[in-house]
PDB file of N, CA and C in Angstrom:
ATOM      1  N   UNK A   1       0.856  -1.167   0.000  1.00  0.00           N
ATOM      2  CA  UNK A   1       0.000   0.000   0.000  1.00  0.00           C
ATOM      3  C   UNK A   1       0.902   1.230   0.000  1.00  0.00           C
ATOM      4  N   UNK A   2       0.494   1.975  -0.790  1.00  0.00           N
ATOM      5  CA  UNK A   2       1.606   3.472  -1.123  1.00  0.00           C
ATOM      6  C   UNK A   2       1.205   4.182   0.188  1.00  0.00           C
ATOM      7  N   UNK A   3       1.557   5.275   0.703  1.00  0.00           N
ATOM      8  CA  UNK A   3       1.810   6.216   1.622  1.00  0.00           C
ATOM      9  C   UNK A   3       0.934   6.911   1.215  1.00  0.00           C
ATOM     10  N   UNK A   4       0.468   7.138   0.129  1.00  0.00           N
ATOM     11  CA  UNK A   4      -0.657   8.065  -0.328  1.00  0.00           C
ATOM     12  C   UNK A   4      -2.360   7.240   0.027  1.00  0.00           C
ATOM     13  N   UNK A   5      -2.204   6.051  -0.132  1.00  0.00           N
ATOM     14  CA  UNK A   5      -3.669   5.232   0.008  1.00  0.00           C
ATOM     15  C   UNK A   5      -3.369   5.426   1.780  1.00  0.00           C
ATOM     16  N   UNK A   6      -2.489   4.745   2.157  1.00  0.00           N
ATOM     17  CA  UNK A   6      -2.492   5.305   3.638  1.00  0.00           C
ATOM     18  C   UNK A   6      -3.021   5.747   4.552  1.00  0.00           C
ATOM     19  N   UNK A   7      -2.379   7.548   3.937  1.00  0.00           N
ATOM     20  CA  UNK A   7      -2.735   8.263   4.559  1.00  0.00           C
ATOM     21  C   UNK A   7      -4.236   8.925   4.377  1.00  0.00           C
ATOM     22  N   UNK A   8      -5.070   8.307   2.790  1.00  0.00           N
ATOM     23  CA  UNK A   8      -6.074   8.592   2.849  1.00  0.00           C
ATOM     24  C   UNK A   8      -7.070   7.734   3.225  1.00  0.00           C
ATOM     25  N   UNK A   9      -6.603   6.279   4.487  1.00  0.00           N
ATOM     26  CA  UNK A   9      -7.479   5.219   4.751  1.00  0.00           C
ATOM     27  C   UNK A   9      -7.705   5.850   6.280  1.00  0.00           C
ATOM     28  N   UNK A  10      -6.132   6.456   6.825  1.00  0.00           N
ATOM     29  CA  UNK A  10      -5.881   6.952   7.994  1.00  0.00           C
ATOM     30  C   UNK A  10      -7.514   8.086   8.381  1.00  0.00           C
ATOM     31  N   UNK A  11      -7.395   8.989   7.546  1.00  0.00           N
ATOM     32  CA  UNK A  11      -8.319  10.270   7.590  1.00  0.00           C
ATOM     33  C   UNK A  11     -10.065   9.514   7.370  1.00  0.00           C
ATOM     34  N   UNK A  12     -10.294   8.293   6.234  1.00  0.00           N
ATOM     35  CA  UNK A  12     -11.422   7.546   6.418  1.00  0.00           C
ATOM     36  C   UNK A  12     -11.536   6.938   7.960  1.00  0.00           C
ATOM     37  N   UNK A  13     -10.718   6.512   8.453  1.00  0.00           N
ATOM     38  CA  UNK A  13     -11.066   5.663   9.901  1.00  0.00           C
ATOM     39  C   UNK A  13     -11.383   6.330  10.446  1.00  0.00           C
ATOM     40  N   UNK A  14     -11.428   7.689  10.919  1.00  0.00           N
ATOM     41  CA  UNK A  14     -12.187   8.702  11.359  1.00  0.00           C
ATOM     42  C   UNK A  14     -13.541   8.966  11.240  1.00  0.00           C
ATOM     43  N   UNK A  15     -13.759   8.852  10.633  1.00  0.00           N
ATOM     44  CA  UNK A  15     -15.282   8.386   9.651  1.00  0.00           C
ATOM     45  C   UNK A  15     -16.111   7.402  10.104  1.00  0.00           C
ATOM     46  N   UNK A  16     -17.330   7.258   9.961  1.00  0.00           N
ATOM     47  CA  UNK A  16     -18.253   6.044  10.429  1.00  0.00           C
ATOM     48  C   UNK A  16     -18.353   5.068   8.738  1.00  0.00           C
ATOM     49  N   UNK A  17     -17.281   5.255   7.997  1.00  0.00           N
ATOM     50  CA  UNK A  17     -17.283   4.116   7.245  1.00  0.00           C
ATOM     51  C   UNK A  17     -16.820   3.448   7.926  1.00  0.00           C
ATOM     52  N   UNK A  18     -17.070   1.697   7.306  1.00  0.00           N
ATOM     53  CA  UNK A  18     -16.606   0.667   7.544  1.00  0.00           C
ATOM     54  C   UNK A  18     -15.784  -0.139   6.850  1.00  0.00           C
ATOM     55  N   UNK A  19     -14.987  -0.224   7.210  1.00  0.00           N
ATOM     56  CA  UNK A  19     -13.654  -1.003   6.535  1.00  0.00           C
ATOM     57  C   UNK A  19     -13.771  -1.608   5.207  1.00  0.00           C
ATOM     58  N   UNK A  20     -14.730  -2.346   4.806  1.00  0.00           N
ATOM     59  CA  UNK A  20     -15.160  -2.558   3.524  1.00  0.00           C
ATOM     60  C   UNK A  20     -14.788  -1.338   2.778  1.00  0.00           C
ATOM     61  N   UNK A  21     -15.656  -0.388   2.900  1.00  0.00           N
ATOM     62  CA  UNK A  21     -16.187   0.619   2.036  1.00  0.00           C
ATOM     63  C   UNK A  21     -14.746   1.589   1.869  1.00  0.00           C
ATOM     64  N   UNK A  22     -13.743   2.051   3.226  1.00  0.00           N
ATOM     65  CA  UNK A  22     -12.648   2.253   3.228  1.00  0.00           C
ATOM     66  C   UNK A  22     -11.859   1.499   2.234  1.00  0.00           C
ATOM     67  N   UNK A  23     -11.839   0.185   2.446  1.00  0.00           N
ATOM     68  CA  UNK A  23     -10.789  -0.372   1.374  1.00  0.00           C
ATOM     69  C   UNK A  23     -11.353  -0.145   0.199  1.00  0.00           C
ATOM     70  N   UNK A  24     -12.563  -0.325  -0.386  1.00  0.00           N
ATOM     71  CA  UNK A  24     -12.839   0.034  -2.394  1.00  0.00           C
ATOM     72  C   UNK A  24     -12.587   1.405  -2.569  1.00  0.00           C
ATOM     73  N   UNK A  25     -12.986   2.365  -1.252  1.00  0.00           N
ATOM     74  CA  UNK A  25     -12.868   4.106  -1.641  1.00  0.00           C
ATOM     75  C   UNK A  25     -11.078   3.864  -1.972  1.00  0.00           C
ATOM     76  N   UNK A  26     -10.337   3.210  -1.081  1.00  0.00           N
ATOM     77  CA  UNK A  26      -9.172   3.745  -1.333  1.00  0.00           C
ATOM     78  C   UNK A  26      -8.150   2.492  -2.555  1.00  0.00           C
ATOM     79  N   UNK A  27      -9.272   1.956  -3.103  1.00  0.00           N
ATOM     80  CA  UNK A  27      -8.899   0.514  -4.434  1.00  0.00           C
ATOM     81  C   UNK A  27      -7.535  -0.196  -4.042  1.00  0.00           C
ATOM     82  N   UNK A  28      -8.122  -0.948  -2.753  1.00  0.00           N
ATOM     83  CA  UNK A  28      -7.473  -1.785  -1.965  1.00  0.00           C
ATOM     84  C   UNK A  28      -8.412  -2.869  -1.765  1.00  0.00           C
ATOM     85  N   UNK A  29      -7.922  -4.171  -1.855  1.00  0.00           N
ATOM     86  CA  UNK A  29      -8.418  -5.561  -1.550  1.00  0.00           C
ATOM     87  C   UNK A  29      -9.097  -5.274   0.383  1.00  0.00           C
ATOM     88  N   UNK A  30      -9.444  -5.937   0.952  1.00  0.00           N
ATOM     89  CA  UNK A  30     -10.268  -5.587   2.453  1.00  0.00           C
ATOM     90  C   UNK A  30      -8.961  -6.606   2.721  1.00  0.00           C
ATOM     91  N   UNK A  31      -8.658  -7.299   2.080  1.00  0.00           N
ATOM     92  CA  UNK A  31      -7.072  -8.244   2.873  1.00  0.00           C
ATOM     93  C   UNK A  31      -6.122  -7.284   3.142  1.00  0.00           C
ATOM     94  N   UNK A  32      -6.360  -6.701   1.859  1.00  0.00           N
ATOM     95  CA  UNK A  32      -4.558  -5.712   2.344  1.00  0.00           C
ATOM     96  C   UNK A  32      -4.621  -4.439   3.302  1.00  0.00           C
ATOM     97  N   UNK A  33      -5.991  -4.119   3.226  1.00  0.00           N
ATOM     98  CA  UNK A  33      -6.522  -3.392   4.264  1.00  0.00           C
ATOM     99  C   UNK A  33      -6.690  -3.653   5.930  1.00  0.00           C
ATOM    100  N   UNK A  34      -6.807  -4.747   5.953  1.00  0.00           N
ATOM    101  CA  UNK A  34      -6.343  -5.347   7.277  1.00  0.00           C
ATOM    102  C   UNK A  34      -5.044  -5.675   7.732  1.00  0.00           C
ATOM    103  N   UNK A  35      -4.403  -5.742   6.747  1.00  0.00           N
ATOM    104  CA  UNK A  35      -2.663  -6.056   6.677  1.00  0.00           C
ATOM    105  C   UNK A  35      -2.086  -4.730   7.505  1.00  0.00           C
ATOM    106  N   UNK A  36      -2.932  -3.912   6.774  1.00  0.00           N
ATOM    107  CA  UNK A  36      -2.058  -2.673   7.278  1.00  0.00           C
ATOM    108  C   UNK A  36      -2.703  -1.825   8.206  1.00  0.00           C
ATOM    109  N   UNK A  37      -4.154  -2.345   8.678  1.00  0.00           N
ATOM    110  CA  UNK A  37      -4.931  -1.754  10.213  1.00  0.00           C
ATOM    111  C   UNK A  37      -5.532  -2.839  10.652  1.00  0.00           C
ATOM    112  N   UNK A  38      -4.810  -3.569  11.362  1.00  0.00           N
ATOM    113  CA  UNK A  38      -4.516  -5.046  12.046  1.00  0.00           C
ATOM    114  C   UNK A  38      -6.553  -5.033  12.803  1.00  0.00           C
ATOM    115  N   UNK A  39      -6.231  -3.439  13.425  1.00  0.00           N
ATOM    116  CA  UNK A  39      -6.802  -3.144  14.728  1.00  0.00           C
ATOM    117  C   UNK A  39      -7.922  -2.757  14.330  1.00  0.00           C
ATOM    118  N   UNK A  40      -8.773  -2.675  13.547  1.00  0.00           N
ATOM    119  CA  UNK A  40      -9.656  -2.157  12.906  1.00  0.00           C
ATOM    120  C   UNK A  40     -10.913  -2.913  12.623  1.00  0.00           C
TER     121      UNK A  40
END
């Protein structure tokens, strides 16, 4: 995941999206999205 999807998944978790919807807004698999917010 680039530093740019990142930091714009970082500013979504703030948000009452849900991780799903975070990972397609930012055209990331929901695997690799958990890879990289374990905690989420």
């Amino acid at each position: 995941m680039t530093e740019e999807r990142r930091n714009a998944a970082t500013k979504l978790l703030k948000t009452e999206m849900s991780s799903r919807e975070i990972a397609r807004a930012i055209g990331v698999s929901i695997s690799t999205f958990y890879r990289h917010f374990p905690a989420r």
